[in-house]
Protein backbone atom coordinates (compact mmCIF):
# COMPACT_ATOMS: atom_id res chain seq x y z
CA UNK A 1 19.03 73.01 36.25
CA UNK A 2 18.56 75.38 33.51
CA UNK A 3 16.40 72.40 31.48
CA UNK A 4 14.17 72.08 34.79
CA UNK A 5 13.48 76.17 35.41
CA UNK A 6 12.63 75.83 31.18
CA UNK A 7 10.45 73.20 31.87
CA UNK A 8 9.15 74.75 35.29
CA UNK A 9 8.43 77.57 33.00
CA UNK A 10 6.79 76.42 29.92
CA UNK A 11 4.44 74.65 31.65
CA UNK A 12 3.77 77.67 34.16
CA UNK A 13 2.83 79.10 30.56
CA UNK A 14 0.80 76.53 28.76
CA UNK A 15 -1.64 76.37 32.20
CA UNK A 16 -2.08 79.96 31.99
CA UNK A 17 -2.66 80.05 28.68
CA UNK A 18 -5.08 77.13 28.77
CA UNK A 19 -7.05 78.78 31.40
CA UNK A 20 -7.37 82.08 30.13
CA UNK A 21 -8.68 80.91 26.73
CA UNK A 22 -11.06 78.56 28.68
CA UNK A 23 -12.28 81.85 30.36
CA UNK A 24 -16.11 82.54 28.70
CA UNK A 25 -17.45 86.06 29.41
CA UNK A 26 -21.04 87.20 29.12
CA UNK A 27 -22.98 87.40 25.80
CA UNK A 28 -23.09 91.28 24.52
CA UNK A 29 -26.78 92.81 23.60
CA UNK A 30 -28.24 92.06 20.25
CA UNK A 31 -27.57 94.25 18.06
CA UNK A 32 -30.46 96.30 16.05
CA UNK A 33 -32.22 94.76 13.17
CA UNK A 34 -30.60 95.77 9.76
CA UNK A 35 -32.90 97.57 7.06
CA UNK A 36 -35.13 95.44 4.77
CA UNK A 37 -33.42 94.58 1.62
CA UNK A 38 -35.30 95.42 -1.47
CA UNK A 39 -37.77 93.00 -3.07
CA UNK A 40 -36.68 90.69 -6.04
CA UNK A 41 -38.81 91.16 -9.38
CA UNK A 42 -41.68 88.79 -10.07
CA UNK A 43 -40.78 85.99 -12.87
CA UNK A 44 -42.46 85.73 -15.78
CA UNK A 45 -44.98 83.66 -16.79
CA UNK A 46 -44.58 80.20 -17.59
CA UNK A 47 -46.21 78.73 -21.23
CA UNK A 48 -49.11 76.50 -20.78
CA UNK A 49 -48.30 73.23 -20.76
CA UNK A 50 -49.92 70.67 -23.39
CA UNK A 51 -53.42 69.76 -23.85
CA UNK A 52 -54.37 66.07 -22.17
CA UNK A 53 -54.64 63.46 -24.42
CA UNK A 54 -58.79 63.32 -23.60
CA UNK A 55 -60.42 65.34 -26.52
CA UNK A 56 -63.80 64.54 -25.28
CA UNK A 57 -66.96 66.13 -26.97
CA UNK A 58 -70.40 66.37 -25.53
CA UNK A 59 -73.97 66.67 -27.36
CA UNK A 60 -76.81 67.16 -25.88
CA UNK A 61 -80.39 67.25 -27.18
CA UNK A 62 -83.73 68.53 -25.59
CA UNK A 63 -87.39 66.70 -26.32
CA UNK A 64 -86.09 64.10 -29.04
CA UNK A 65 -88.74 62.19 -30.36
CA UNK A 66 -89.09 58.65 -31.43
CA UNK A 67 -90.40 57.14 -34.61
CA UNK A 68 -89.61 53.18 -35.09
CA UNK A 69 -86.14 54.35 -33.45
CA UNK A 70 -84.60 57.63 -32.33
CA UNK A 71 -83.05 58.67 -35.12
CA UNK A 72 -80.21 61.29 -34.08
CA UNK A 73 -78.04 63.39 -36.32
CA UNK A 74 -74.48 64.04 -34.90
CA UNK A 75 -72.28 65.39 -38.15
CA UNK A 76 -69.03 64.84 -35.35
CA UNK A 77 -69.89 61.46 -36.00
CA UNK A 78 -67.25 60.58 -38.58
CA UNK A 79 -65.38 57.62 -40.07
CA UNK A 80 -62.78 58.71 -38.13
CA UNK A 81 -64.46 58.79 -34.99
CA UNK A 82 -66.77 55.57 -36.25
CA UNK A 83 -63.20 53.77 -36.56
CA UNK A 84 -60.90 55.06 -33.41
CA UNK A 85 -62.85 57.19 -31.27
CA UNK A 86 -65.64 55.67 -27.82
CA UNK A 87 -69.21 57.10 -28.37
CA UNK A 88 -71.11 57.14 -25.03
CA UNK A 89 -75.17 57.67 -24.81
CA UNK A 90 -76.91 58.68 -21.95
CA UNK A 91 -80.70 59.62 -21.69
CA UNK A 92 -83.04 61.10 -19.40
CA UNK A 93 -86.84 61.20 -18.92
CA UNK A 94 -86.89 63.90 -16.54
CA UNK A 95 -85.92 62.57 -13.60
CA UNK A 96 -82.44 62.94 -11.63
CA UNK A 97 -81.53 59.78 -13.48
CA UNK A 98 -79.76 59.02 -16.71
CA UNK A 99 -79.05 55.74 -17.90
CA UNK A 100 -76.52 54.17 -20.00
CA UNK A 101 -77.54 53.02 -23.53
CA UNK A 102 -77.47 50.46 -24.48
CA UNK A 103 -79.68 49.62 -20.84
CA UNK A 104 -82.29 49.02 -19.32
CA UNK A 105 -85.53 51.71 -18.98
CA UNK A 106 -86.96 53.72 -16.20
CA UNK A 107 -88.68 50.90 -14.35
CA UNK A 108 -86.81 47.98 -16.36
CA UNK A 109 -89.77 47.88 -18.46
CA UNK A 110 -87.87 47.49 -21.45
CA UNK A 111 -84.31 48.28 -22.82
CA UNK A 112 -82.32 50.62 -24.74
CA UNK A 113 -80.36 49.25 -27.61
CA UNK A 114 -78.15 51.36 -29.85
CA UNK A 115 -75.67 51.89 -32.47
CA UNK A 116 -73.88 54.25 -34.85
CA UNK A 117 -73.15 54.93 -38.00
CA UNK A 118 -71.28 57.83 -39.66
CA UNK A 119 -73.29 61.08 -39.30
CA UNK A 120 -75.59 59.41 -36.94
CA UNK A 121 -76.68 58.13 -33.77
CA UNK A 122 -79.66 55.75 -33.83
CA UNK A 123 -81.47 54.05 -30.39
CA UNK A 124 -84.21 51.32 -30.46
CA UNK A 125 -86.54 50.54 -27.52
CA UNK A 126 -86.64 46.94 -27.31
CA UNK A 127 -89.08 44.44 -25.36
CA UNK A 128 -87.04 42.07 -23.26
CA UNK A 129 -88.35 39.34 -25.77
CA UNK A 130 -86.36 41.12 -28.58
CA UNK A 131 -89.10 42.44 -30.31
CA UNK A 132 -89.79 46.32 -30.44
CA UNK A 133 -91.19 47.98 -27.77
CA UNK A 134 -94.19 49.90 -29.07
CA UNK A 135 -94.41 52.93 -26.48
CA UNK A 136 -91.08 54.27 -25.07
CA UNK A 137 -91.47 56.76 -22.64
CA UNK A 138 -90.54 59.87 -24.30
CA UNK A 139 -87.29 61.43 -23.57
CA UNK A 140 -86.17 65.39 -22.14
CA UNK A 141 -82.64 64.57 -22.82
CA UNK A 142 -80.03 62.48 -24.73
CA UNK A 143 -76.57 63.23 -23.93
CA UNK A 144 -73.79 60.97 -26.36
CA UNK A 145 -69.93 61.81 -25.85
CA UNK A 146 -67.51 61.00 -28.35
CA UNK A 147 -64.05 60.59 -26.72
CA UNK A 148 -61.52 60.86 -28.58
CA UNK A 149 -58.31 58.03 -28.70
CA UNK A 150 -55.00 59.69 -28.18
CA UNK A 151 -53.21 58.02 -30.79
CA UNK A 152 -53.93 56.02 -34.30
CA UNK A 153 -51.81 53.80 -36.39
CA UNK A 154 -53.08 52.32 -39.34
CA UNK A 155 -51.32 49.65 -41.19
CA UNK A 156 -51.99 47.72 -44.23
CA UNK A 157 -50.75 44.08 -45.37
CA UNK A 158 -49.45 41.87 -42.67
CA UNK A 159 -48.05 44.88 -40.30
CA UNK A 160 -48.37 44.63 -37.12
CA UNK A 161 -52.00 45.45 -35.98
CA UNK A 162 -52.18 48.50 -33.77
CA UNK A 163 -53.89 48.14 -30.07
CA UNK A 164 -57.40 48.58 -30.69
CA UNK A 165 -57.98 52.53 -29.90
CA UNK A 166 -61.46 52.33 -28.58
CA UNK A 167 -60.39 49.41 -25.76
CA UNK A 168 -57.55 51.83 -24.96
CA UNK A 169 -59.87 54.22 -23.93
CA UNK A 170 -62.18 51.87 -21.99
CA UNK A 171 -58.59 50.72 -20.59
CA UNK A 172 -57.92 54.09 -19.06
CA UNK A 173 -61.65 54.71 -17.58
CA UNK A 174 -61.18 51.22 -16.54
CA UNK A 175 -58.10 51.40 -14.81
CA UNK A 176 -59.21 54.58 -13.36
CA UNK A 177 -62.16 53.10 -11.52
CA UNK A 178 -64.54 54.94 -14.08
CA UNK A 179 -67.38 52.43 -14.62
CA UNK A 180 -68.88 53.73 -18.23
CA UNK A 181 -73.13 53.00 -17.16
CA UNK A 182 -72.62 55.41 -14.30
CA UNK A 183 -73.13 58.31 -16.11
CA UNK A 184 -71.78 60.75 -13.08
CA UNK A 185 -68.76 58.81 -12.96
CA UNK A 186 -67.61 59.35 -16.87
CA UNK A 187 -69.17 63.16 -16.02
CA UNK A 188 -66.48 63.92 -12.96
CA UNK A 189 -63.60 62.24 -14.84
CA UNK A 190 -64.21 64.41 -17.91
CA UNK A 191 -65.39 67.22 -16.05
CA UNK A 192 -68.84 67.30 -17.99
CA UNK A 193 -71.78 69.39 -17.23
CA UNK A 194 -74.15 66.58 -15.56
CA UNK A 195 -77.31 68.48 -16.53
């Protein structure tokens, strides 16, 4: 009988037990805002990272004038630049347009045609027969940009040839959607000056 009043007991115990601590009482006030804490200190400045691999230089020249050909000196012109490097040539006869050279004229009249050699940059009006045109329309502006490749190896012998520099570069503008005749285009990429 003892075992049953133990029994009768304990569980007399456990129920009040369980119902007390299921008991839930009303939530207290919130309590006041603590003080501000004090403010960290500012980090310091972080170095600048590296310069981008596009070393691009711009030229521009006012009023050139033609004789057989536009004859333009450009010392940055170099064998260095002449071997690695993309020269770009844009003119201008006053208008809001530019147009690629080598290309065609204001009017497709006749064409640009172009090349360089170290020290210079030399452009040729051309009839679309081939033969020289004998009035270009003169020019306000000539803009040429010499981009610079990122990287140069040079071997000798039977090495292994590098990748061409200069396609690397029309690679990039290329895969970039940069299409080198519009001359806004290669501008906003580079961030260059359009006037």
């Amino acid at each position: 009988m003892k075992t049953i009043k133990f029994l009768t007991y304990s569980v007399f115990v456990l129920l009040l037990s369980i119902s007390i601590s299921s008991c839930k009482g009303d939530d207290g006030a919130v309590g006041p805002a603590g003080a501000d804490g004090i403010d960290g200190t500012n980090g310091t400045n972080g170095s600048d990272g590296a310069d981008g691999n596009a070393n691009v230089q711009t030229y521009v020249f006012n009023d050139p004038t033609w004789g057989v050909e536009m004859n333009i000196t450009i010392p940055a012109i170099t064998q260095s630049v002449f071997d690695n490097d993309v020269v770009l040539c844009y003119v201008n006869i006053g208008t809001a347009f530019w147009y690629p050279v080598p290309g065609s004229s204001y009017g497709n009249a006749y064409y640009y045609r172009s090349y360089y050699k170290v020290g210079h940059y030399l452009i040729q009006a051309k009839d679309w027969d081939g033969s020289s045109h004998s009035n270009p329309t003169a020019l306000s502006k000539v803009k040429i940009i010499i981009i610079e490749s990122s990287n140069t190896t040079t071997t000798s012998g039977n090495g292994a040839r590098p990748a061409n520099t200069k396609q690397q570069i029309l690679n990039e503008l290329e895969n970039a959607g940069v299409d080198i005749n519009d001359y806004q285009a290669v501008c906003d990429y580079y961030g260059i000056d359009t006037e």
